[in-house]
PDB file of N, CA and C in Angstrom:
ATOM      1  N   UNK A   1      14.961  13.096   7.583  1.00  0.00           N
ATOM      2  CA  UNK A   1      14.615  14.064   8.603  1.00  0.00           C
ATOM      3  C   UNK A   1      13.265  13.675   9.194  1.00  0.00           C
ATOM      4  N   UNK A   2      13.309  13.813  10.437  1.00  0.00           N
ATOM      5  CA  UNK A   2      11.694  13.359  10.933  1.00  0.00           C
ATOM      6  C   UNK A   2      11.500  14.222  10.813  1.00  0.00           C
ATOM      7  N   UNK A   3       9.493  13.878  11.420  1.00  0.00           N
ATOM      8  CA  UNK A   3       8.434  14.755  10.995  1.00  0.00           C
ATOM      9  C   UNK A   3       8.320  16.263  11.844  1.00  0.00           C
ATOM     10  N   UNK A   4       8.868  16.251  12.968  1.00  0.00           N
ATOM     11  CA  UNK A   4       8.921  16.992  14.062  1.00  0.00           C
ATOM     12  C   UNK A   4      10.126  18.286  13.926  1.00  0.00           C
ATOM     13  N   UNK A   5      11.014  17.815  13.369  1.00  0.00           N
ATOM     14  CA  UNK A   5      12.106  18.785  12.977  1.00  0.00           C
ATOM     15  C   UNK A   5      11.462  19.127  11.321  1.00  0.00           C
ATOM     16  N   UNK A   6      11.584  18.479  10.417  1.00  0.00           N
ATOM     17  CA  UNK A   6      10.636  19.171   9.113  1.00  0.00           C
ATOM     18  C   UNK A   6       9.460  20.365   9.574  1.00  0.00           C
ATOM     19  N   UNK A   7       8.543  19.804  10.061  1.00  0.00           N
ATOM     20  CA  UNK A   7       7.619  20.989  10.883  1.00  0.00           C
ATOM     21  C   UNK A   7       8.060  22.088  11.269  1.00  0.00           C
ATOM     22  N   UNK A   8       8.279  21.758  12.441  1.00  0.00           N
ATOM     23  CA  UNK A   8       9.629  23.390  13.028  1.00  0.00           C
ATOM     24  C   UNK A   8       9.943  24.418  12.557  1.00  0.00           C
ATOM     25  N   UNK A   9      11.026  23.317  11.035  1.00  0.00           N
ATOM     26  CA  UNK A   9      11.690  24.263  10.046  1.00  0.00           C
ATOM     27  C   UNK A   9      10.596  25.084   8.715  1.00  0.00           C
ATOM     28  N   UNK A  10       9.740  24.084   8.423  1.00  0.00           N
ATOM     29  CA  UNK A  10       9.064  24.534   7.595  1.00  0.00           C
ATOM     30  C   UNK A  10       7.677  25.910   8.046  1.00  0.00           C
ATOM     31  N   UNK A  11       7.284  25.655   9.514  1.00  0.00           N
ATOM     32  CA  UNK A  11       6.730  26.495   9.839  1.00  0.00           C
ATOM     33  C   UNK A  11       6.878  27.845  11.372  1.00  0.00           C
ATOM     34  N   UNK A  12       8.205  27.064  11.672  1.00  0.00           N
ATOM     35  CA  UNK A  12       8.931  28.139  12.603  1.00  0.00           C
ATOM     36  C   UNK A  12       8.674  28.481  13.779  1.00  0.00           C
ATOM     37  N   UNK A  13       7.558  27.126  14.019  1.00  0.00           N
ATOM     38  CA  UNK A  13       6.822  26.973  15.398  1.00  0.00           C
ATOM     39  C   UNK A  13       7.734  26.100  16.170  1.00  0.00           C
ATOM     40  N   UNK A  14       8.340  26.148  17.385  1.00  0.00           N
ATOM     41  CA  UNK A  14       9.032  25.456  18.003  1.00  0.00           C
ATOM     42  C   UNK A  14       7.763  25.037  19.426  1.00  0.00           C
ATOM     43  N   UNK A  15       7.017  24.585  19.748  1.00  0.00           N
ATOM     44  CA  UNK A  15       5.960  24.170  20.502  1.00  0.00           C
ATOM     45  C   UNK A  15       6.013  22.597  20.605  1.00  0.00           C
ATOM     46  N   UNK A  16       7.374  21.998  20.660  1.00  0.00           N
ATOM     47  CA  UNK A  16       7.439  20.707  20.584  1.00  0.00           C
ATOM     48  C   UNK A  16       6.319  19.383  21.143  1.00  0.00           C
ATOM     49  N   UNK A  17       5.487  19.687  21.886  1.00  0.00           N
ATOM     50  CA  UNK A  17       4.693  19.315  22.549  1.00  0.00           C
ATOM     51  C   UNK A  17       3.521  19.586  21.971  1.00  0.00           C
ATOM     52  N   UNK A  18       3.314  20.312  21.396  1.00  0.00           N
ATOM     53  CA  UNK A  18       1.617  20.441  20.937  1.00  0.00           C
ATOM     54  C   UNK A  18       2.393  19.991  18.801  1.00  0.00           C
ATOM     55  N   UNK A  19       3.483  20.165  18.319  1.00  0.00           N
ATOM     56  CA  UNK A  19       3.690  19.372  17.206  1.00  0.00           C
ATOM     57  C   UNK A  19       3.703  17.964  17.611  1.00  0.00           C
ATOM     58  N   UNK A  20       4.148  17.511  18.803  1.00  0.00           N
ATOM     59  CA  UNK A  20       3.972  15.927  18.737  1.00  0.00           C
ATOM     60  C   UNK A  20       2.643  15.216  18.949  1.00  0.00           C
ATOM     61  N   UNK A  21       1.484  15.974  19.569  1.00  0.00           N
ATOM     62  CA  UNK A  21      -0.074  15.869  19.774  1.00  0.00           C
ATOM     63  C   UNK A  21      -0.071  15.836  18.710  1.00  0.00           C
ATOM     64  N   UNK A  22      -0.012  16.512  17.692  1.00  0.00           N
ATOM     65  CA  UNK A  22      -0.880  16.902  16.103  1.00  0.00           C
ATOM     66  C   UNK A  22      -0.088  15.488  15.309  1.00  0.00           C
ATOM     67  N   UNK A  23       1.297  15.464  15.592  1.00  0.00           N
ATOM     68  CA  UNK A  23       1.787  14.184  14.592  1.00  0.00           C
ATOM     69  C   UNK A  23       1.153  12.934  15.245  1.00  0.00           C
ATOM     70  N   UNK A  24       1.365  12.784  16.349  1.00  0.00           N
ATOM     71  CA  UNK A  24       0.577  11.679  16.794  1.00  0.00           C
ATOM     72  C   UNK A  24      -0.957  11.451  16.309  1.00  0.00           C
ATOM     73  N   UNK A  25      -2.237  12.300  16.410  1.00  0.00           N
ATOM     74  CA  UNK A  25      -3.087  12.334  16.112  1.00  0.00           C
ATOM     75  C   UNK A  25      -3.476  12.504  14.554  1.00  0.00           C
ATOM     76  N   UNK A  26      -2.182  12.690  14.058  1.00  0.00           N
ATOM     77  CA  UNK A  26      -2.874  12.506  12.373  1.00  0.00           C
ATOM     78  C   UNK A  26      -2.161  11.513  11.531  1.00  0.00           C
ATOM     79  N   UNK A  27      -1.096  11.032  12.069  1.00  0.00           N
ATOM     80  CA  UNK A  27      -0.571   9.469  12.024  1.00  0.00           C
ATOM     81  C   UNK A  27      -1.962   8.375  12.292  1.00  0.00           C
ATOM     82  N   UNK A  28      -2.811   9.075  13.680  1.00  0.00           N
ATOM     83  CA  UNK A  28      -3.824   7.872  14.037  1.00  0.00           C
ATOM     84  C   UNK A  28      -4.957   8.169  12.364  1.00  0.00           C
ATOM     85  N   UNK A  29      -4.841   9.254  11.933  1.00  0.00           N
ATOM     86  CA  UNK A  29      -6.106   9.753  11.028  1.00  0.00           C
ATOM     87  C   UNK A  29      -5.880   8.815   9.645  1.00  0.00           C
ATOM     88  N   UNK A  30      -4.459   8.782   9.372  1.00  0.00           N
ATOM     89  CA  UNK A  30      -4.239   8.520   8.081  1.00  0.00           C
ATOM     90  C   UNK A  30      -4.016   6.759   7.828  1.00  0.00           C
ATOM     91  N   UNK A  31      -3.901   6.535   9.687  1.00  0.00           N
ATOM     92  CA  UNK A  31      -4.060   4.817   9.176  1.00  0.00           C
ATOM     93  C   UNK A  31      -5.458   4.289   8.671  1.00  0.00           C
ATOM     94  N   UNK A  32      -6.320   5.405   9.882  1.00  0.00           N
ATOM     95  CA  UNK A  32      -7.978   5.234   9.174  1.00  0.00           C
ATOM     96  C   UNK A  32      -8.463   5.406   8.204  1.00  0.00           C
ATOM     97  N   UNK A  33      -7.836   6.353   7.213  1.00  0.00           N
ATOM     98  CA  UNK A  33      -8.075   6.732   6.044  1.00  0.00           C
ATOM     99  C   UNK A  33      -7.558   5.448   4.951  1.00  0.00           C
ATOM    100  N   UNK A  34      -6.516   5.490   5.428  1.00  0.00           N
ATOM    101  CA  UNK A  34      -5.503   4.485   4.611  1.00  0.00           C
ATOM    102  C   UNK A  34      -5.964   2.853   4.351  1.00  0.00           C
ATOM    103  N   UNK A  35      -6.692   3.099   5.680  1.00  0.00           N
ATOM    104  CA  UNK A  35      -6.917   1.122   6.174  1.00  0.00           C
ATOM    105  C   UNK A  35      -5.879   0.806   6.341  1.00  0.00           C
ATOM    106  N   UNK A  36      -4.685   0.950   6.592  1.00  0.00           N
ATOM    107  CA  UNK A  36      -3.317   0.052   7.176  1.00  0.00           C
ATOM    108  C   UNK A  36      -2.176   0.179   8.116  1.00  0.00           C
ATOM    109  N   UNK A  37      -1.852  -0.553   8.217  1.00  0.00           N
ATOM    110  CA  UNK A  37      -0.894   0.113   9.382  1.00  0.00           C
ATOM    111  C   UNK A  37       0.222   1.262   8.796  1.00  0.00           C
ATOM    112  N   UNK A  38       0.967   2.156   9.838  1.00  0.00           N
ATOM    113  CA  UNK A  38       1.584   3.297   9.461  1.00  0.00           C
ATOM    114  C   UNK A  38       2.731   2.872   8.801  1.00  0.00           C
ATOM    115  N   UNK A  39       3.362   3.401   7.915  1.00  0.00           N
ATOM    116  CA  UNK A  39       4.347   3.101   7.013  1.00  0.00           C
ATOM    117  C   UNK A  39       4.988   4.186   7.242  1.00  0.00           C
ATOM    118  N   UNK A  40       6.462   4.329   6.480  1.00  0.00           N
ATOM    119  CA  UNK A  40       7.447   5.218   6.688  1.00  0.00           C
ATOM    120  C   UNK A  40       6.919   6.265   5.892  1.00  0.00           C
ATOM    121  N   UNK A  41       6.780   5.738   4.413  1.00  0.00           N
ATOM    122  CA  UNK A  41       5.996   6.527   2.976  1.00  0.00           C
ATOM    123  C   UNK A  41       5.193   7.624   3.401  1.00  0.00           C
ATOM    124  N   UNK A  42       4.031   7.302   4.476  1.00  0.00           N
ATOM    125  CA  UNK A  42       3.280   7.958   4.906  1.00  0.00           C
ATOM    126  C   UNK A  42       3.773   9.689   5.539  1.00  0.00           C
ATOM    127  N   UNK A  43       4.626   9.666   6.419  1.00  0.00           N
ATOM    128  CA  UNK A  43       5.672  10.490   6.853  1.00  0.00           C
ATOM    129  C   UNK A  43       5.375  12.018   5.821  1.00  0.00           C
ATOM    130  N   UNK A  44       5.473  12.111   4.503  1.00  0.00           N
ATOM    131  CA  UNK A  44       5.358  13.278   4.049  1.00  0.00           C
ATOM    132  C   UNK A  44       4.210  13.835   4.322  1.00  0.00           C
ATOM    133  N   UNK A  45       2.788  12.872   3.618  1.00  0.00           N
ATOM    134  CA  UNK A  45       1.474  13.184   3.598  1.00  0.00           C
ATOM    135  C   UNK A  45       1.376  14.079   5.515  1.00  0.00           C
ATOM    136  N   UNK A  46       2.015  13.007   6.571  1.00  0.00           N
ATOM    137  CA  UNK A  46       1.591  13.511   7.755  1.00  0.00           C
ATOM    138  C   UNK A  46       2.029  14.803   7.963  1.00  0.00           C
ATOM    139  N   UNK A  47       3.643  14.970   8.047  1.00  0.00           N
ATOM    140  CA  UNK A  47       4.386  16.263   7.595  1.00  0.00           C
ATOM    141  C   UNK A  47       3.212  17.440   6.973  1.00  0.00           C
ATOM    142  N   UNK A  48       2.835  17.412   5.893  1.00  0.00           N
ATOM    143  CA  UNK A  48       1.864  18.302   5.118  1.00  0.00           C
ATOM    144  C   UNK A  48       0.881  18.530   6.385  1.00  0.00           C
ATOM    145  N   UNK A  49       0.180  17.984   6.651  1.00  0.00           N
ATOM    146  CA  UNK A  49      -1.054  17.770   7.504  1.00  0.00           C
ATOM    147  C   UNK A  49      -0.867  18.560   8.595  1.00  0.00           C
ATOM    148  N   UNK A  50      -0.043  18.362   9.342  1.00  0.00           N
ATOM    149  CA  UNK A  50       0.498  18.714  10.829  1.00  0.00           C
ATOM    150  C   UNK A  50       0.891  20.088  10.238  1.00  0.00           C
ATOM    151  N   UNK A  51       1.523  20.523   9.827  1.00  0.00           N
ATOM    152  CA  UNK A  51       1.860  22.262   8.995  1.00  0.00           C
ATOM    153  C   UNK A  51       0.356  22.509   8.808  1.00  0.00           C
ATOM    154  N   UNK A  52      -1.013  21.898   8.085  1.00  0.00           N
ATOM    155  CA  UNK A  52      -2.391  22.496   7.757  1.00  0.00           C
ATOM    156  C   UNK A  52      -2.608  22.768   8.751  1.00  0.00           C
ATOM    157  N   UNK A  53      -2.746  21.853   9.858  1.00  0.00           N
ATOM    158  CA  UNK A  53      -3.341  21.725  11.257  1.00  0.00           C
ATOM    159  C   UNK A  53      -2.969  23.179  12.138  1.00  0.00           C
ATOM    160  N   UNK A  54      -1.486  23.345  12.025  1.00  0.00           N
ATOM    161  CA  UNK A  54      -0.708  24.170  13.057  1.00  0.00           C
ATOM    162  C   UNK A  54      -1.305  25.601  12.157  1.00  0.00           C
ATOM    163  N   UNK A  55      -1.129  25.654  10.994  1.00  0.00           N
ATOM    164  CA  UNK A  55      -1.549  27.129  10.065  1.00  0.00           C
ATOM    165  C   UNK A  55      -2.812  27.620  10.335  1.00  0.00           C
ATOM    166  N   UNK A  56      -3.660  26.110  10.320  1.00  0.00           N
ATOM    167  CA  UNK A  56      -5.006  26.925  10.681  1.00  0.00           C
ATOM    168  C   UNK A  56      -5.767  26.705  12.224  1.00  0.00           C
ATOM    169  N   UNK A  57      -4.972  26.110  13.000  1.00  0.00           N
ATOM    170  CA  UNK A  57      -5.162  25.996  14.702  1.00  0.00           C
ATOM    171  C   UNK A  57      -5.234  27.323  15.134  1.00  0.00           C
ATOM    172  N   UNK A  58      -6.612  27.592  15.900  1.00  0.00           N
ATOM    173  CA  UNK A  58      -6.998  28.850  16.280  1.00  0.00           C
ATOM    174  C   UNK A  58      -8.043  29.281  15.342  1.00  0.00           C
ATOM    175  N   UNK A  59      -8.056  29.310  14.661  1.00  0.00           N
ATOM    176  CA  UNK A  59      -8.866  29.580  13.582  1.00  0.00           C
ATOM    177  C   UNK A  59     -10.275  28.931  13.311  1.00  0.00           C
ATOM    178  N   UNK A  60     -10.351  27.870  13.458  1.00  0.00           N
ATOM    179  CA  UNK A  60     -11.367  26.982  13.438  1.00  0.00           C
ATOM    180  C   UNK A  60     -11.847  27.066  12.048  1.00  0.00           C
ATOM    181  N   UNK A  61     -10.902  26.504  11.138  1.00  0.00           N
ATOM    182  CA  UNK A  61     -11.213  26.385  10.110  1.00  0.00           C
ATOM    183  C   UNK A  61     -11.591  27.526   8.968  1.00  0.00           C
ATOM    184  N   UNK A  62     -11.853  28.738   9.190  1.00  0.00           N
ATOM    185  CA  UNK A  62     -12.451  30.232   8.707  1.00  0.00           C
ATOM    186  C   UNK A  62     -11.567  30.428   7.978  1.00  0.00           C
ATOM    187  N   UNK A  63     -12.090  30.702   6.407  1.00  0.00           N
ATOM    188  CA  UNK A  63     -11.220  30.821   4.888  1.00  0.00           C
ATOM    189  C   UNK A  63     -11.818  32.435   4.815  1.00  0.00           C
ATOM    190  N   UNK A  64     -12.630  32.778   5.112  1.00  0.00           N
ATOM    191  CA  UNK A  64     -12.978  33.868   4.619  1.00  0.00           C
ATOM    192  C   UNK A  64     -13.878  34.479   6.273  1.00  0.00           C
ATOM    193  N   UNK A  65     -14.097  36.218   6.253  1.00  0.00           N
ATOM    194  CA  UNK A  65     -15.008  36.686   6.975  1.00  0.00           C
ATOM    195  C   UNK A  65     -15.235  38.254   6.759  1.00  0.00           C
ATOM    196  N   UNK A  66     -16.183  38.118   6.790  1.00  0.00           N
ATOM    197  CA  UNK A  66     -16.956  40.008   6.548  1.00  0.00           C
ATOM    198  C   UNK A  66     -17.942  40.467   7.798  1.00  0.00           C
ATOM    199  N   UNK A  67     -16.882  41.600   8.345  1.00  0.00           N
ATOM    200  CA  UNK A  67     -17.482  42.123   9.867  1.00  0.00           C
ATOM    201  C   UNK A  67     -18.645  42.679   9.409  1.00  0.00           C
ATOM    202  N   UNK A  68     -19.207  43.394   8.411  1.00  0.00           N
ATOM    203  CA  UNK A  68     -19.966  44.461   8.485  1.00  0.00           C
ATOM    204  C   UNK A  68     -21.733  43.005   8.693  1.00  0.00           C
ATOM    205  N   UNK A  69     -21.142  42.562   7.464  1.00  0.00           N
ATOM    206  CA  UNK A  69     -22.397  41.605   7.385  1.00  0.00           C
ATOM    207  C   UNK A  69     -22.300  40.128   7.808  1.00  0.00           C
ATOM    208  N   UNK A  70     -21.135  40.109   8.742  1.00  0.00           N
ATOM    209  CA  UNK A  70     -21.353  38.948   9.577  1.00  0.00           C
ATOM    210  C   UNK A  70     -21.223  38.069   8.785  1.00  0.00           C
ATOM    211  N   UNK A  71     -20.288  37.542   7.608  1.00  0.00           N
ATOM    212  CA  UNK A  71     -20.603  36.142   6.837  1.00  0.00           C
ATOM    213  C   UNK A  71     -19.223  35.689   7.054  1.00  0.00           C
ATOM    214  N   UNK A  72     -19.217  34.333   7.405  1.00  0.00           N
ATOM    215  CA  UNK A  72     -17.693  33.565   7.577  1.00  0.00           C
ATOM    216  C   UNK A  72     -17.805  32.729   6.465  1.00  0.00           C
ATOM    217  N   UNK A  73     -16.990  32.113   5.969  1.00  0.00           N
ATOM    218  CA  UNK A  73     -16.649  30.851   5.706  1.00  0.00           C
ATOM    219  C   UNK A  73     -15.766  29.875   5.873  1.00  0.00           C
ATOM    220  N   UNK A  74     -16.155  28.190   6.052  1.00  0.00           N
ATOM    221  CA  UNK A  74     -15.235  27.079   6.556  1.00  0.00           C
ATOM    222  C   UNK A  74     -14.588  26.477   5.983  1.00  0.00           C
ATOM    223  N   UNK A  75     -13.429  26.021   6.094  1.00  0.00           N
ATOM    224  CA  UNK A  75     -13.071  24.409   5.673  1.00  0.00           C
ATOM    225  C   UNK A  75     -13.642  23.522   5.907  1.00  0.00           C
ATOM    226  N   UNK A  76     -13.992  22.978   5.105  1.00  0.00           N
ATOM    227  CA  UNK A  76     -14.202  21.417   5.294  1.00  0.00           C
ATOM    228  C   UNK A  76     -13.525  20.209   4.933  1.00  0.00           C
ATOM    229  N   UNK A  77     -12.468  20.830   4.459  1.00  0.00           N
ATOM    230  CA  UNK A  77     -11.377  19.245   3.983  1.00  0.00           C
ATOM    231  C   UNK A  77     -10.481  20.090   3.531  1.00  0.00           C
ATOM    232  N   UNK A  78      -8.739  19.064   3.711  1.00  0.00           N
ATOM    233  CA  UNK A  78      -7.506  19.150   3.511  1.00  0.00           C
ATOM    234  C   UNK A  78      -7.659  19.996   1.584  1.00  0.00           C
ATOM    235  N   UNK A  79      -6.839  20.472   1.763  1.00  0.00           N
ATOM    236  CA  UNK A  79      -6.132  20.976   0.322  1.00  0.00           C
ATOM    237  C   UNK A  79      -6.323  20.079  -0.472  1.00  0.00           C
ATOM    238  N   UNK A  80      -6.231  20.221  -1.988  1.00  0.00           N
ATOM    239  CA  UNK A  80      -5.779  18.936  -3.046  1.00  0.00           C
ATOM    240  C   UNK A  80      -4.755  18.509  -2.909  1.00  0.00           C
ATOM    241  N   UNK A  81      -3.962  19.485  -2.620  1.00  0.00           N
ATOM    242  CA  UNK A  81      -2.310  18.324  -2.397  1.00  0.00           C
ATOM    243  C   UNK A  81      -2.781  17.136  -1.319  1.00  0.00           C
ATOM    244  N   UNK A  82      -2.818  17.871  -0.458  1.00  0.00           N
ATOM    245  CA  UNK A  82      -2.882  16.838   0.625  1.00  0.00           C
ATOM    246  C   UNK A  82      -3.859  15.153   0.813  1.00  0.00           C
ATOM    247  N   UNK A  83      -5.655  15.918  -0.308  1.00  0.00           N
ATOM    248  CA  UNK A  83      -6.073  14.765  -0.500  1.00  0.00           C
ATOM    249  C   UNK A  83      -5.187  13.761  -1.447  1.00  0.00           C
ATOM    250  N   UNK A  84      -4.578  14.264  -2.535  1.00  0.00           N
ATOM    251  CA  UNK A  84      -4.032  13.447  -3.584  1.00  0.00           C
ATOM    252  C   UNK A  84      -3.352  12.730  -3.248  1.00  0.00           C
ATOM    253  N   UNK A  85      -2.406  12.958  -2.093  1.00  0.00           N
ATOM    254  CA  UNK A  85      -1.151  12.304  -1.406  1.00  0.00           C
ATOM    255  C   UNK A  85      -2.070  11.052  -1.153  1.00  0.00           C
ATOM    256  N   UNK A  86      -2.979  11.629  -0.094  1.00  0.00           N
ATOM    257  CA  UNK A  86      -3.821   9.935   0.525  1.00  0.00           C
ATOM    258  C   UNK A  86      -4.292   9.444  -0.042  1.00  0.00           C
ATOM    259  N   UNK A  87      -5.058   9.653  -1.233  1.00  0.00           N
ATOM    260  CA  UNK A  87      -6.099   9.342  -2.179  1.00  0.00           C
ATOM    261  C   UNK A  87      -4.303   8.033  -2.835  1.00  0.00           C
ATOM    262  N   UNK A  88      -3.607   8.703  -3.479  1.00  0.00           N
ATOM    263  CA  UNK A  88      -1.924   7.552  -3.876  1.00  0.00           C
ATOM    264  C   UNK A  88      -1.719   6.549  -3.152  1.00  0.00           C
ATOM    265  N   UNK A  89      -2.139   7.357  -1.187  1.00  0.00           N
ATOM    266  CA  UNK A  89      -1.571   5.970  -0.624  1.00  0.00           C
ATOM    267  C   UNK A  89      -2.660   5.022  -0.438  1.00  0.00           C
ATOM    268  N   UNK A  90      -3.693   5.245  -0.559  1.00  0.00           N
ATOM    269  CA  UNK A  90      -5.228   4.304  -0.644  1.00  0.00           C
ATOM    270  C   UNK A  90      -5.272   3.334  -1.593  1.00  0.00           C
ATOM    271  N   UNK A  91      -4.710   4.062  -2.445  1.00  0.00           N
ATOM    272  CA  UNK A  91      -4.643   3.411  -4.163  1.00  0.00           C
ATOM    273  C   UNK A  91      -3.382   2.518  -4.123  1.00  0.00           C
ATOM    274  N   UNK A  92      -2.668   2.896  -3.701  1.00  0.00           N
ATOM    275  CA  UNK A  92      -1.235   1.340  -3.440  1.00  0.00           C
ATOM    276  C   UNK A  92      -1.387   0.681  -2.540  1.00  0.00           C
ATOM    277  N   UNK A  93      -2.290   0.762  -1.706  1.00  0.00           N
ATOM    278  CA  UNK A  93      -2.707  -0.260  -0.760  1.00  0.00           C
ATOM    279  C   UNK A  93      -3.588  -1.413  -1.271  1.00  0.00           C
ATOM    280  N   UNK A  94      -4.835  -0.758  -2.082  1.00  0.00           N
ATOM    281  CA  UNK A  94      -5.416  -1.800  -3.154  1.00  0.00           C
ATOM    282  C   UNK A  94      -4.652  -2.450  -3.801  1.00  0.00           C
ATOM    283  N   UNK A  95      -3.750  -1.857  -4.355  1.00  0.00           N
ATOM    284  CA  UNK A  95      -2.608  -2.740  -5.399  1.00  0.00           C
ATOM    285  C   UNK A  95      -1.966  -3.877  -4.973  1.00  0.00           C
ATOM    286  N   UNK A  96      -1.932  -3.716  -3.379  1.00  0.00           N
ATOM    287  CA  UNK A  96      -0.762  -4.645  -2.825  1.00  0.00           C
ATOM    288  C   UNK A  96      -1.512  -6.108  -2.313  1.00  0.00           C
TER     289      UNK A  96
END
């Protein structure tokens, strides 16, 4: 199943056009991360990513917020799942 129909289904956003911006642009993220060119393998990790992206788009990152006293808090990096995935594919790239 591609990445574009997985998405969809898994998060029920049909916005075909702004899911193919986000797969495109984090396909470009994970070759940088990766150091290599895009592989098929890769496909889940992006899948995951593009669902983070779309869940928290609009949001600008904000995990937490309190109106009275004004305190937000950010993300600053992917989930553990999501690092672990890349952190695997970093690590079989050394191997190879």
């Amino acid at each position: 199943m591609d990445i574009l129909t997985q998405v969809k289904i898994l998060t029920g956003k049909t916005d075909e056009a702004l899911i193919n911006v986000l797969i495109e642009k984090t396909k470009a993220e994970v070759v940088t991360i990766c150091k290599r060119d895009y592989i098929e393998t890769m496909d889940n990790v992006v899948s995951d990513m593009v669902i983070w992206k779309l869940n928290t788009l609009g949001t600008d990152g904000i995990t937490a917020q309190s109106y009275n006293g004004i305190s937000e808090n950010y993300l600053d990096n992917y989930p553990i799942s999501i690092r672990k995935q890349l952190s695997a594919l970093t690590i079989r790239v050394r191997l190879l």
